[in-house]
Protein backbone atom coordinates (compact mmCIF):
# COMPACT_ATOMS: atom_id res chain seq x y z
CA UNK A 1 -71.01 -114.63 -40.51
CA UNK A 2 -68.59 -113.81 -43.22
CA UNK A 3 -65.36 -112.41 -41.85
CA UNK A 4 -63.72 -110.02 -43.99
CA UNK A 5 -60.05 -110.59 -44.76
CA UNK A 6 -57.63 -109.45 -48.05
CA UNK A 7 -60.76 -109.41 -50.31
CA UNK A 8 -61.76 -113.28 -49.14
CA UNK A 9 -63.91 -114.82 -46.99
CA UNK A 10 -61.80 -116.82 -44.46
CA UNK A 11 -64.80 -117.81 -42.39
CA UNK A 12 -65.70 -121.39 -44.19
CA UNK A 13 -61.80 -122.23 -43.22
CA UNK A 14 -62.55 -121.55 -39.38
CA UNK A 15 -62.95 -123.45 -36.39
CA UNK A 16 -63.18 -123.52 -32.49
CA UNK A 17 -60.64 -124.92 -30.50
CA UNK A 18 -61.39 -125.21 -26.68
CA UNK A 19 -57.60 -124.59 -25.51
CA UNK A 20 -57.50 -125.71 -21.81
CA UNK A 21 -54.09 -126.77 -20.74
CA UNK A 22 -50.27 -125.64 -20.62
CA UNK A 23 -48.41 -123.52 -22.89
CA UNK A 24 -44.73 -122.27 -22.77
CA UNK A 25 -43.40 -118.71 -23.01
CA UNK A 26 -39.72 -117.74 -23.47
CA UNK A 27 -39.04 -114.58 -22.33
CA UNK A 28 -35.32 -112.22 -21.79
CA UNK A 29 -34.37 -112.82 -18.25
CA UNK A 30 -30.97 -111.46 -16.41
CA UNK A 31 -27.75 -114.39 -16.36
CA UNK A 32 -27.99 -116.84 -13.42
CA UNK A 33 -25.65 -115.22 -10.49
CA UNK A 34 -22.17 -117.39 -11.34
CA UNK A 35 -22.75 -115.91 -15.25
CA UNK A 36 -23.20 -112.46 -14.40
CA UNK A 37 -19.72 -112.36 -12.75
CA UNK A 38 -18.04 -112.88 -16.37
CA UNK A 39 -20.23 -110.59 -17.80
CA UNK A 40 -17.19 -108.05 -17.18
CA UNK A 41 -13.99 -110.52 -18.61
CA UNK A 42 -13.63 -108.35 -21.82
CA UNK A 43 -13.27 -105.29 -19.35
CA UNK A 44 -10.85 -106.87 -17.13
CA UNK A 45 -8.49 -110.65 -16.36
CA UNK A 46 -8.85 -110.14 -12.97
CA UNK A 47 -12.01 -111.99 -11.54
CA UNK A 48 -11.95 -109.65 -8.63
CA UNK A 49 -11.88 -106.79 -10.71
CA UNK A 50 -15.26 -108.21 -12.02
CA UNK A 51 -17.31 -108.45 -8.79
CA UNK A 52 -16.35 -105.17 -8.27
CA UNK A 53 -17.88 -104.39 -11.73
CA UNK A 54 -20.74 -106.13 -10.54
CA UNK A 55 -21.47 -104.52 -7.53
CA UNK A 56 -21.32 -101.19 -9.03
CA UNK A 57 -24.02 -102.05 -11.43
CA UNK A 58 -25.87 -103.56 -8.46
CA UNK A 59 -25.57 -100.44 -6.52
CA UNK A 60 -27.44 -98.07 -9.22
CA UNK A 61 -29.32 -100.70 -10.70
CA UNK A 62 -33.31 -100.16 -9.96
CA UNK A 63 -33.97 -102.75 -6.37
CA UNK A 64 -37.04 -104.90 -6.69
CA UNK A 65 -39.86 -105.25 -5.04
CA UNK A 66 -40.48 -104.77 -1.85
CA UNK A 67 -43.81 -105.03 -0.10
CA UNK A 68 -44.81 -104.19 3.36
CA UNK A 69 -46.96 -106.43 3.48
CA UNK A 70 -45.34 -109.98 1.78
CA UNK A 71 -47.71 -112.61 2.78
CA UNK A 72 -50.42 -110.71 1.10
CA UNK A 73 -48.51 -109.29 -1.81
CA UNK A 74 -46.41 -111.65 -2.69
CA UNK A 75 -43.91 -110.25 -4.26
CA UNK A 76 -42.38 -113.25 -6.09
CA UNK A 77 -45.32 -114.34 -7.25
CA UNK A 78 -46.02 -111.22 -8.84
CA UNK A 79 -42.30 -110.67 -10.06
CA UNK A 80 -43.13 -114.27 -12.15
CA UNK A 81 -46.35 -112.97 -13.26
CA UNK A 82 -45.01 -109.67 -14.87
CA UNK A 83 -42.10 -111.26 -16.84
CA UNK A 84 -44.11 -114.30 -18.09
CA UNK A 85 -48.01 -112.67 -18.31
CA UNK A 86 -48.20 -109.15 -17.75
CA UNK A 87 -45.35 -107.74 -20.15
CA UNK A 88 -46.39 -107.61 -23.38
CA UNK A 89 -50.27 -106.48 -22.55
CA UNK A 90 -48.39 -102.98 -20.82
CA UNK A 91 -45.81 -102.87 -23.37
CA UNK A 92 -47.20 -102.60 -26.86
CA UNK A 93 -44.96 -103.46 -30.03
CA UNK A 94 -45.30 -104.81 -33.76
CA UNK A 95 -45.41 -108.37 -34.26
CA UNK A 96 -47.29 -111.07 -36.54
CA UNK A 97 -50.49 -110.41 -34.80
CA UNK A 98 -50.46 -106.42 -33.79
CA UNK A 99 -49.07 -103.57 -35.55
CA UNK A 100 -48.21 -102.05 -32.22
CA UNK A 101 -51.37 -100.67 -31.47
CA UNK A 102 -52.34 -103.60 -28.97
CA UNK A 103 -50.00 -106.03 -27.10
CA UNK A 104 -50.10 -109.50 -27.83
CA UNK A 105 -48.76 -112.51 -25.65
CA UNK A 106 -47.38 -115.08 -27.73
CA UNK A 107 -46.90 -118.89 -26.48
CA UNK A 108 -46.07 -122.40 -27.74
CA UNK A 109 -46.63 -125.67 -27.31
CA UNK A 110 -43.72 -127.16 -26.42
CA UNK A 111 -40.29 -126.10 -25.03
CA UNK A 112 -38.62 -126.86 -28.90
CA UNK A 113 -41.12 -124.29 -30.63
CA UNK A 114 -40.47 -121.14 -28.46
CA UNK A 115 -37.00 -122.18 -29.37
CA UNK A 116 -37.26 -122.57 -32.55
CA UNK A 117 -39.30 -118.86 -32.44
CA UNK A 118 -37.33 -116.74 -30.44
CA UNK A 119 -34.02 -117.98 -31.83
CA UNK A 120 -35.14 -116.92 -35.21
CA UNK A 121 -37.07 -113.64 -34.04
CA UNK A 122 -33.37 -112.39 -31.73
CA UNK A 123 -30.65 -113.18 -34.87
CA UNK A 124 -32.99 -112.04 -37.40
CA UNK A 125 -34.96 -109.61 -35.98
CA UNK A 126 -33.32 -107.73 -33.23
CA UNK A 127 -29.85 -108.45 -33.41
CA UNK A 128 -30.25 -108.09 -37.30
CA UNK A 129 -31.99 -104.50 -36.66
CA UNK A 130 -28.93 -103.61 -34.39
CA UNK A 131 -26.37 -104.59 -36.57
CA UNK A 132 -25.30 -107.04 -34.50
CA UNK A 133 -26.13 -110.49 -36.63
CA UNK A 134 -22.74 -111.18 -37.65
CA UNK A 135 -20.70 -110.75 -33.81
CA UNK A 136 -20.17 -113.20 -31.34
CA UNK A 137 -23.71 -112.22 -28.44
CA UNK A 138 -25.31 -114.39 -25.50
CA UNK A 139 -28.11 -114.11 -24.15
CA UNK A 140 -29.82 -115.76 -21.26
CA UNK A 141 -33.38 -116.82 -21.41
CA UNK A 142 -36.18 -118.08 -19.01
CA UNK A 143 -39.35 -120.65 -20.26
CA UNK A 144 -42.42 -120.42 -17.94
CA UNK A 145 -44.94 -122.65 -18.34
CA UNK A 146 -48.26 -121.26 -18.08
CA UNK A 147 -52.04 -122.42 -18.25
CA UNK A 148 -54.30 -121.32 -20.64
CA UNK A 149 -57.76 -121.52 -20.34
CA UNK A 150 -59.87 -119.99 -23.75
CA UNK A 151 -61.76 -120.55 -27.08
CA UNK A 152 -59.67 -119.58 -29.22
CA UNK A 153 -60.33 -118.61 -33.06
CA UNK A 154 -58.03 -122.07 -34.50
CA UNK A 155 -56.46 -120.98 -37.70
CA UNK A 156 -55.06 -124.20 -38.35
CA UNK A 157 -56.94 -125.16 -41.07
CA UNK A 158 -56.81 -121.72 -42.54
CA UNK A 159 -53.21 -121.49 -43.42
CA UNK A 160 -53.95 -124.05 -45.94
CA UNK A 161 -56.47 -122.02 -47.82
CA UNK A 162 -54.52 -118.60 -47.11
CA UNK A 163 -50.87 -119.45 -47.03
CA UNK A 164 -50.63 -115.15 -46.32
CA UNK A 165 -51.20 -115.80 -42.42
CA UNK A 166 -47.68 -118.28 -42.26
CA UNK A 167 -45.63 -115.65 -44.68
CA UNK A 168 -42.24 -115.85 -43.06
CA UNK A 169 -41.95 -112.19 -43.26
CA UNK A 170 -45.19 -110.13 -44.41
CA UNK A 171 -47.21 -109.67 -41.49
CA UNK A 172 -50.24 -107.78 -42.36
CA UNK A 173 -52.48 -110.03 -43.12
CA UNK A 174 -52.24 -111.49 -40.11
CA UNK A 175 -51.97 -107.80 -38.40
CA UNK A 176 -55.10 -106.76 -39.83
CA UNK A 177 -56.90 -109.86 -38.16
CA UNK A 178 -55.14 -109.15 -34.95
CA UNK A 179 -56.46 -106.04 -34.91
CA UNK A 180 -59.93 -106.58 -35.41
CA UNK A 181 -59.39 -109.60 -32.94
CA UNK A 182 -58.48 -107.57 -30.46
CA UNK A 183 -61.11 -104.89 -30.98
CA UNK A 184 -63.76 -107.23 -30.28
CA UNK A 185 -62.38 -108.31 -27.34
CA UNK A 186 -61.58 -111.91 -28.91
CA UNK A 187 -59.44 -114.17 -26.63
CA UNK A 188 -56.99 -115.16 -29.20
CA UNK A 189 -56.13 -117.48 -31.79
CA UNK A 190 -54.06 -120.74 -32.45
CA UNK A 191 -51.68 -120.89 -35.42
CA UNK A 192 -49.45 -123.36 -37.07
CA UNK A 193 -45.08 -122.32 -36.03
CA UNK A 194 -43.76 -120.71 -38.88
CA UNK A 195 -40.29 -121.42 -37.49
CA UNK A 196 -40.62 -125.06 -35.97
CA UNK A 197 -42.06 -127.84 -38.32
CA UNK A 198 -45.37 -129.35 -36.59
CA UNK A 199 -45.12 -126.84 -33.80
CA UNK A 200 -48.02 -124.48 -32.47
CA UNK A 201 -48.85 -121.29 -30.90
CA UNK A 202 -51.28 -119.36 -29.66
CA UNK A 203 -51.60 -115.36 -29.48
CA UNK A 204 -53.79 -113.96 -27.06
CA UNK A 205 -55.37 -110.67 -26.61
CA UNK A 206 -56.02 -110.68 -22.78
CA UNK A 207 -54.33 -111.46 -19.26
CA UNK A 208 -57.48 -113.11 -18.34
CA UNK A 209 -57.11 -116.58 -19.78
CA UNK A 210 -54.09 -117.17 -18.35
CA UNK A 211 -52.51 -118.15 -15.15
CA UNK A 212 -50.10 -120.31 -12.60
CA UNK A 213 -47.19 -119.32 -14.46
CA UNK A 214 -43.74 -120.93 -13.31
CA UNK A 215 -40.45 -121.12 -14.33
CA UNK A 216 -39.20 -124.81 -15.76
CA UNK A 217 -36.15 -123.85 -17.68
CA UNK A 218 -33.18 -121.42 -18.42
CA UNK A 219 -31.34 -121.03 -21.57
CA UNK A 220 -28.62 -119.41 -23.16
CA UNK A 221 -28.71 -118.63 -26.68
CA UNK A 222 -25.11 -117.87 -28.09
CA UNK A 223 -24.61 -116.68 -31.53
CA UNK A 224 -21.20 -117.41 -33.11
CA UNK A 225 -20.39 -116.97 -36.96
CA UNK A 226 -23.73 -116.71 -38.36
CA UNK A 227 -25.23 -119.63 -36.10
CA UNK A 228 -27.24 -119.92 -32.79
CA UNK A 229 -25.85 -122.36 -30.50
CA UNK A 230 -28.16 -123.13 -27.66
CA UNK A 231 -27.46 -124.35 -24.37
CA UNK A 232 -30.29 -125.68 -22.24
């Protein structure tokens, strides 16, 4: 079956690859308690003055979940499931593999790669977009590792023959396959880092190959004149 893509068959370039183990997501996650008390020292010396701050913000801020019934919902459980599965299937936005019309969870193999991604991805992207690449920001980051059981489309070998799908910055060609991807309900695929030498990822389509997600690191990711310092 020839697979239509930019005018070429990509097809002969494909493989398989039977994906059953751990991968790593690195995901926005609020400061650790003793770091959210200086979140206020440009506001005021005193530290008092800041757990005041704090408690303000805690007082309006939205309270999490609360089940009646905890041994059977589990809220924690589910509180680790939304911010390292569920997100980015009920919260749809452009990336390499969607143009925002389907979500896409994206993963790595190793700790170093979703560094090396979402480093690049918040100066470049988001704090570039903001116009906020060139100040002094933090920002505090959770890694859950998470299982992955799929056959997933391995694209590999395909990069070689269509260098398009690792363009730094163009993303349609890879959108366009995304999107057909997704529309026939194809788990995923498995791609070569474009930001970490030798690194992988994979981006899937659907909550249902994944699971046992749990936390195994925090980071903080601090940009200071022009460079991302990170702190693990």
């Amino acid at each position: 079956m020839a697979l239509p893509y930019a005018g070429d068959a990509l097809s002969p370039h494909l493989r398989v690859a039977d994906v059953d183990g751990t991968v790593f997501r690195n995901v926005v996650t609020a400061p650790a308690p003793e770091a959210r008390a200086a979140l206020f020292d440009d506001l005021a010396a005193d530290p008092a003055a800041w757990q005041v701050a704090q408690r303000a913000v805690d007082a309006v801020a939205s309270p999490p979940m609360r089940s009646a019934q905890p041994v059977i919902n589990r809220p924690f459980e589910l509180a680790t499931w939304s911010a390292a599965i569920d997100w980015p299937f009920r919260t749809w936005q452009a990336s390499r593999f969607s143009d925002g019309r389907h979500g896409v969870w994206y993963g790595a193999d190793s700790v170093a790669t979703t560094i090396a991604e979402t480093t690049w991805h918040w100066q470049h992207t988001l704090l570039a977009d903001a116009g906020f690449h060139h100040h002094a920001v933090v920002a505090h980051r959770t890694v859950h590792a998470v299982h992955c059981a799929a056959l997933l489309l391995d694209l590999r070998a395909a990069t070689t023959h269509h260098p398009a799908l690792r363009h730094p910055s163009d993303y349609d060609a890879c959108q366009a396959l995304g999107a057909r991807l997704a529309r026939e309900w194809h788990p995923g695929v498995v791609a070569p880092s474009v930001r970490c030498d030798g690194g992988e990822n994979v981006a899937l389509f659907t909550p249902t190959v994944l699971s046992a997600p749990r936390e195994v690191e925090r980071v903080v990711y601090r940009l200071e004149g022009g460079m991302v310092r990170v702190e693990r």
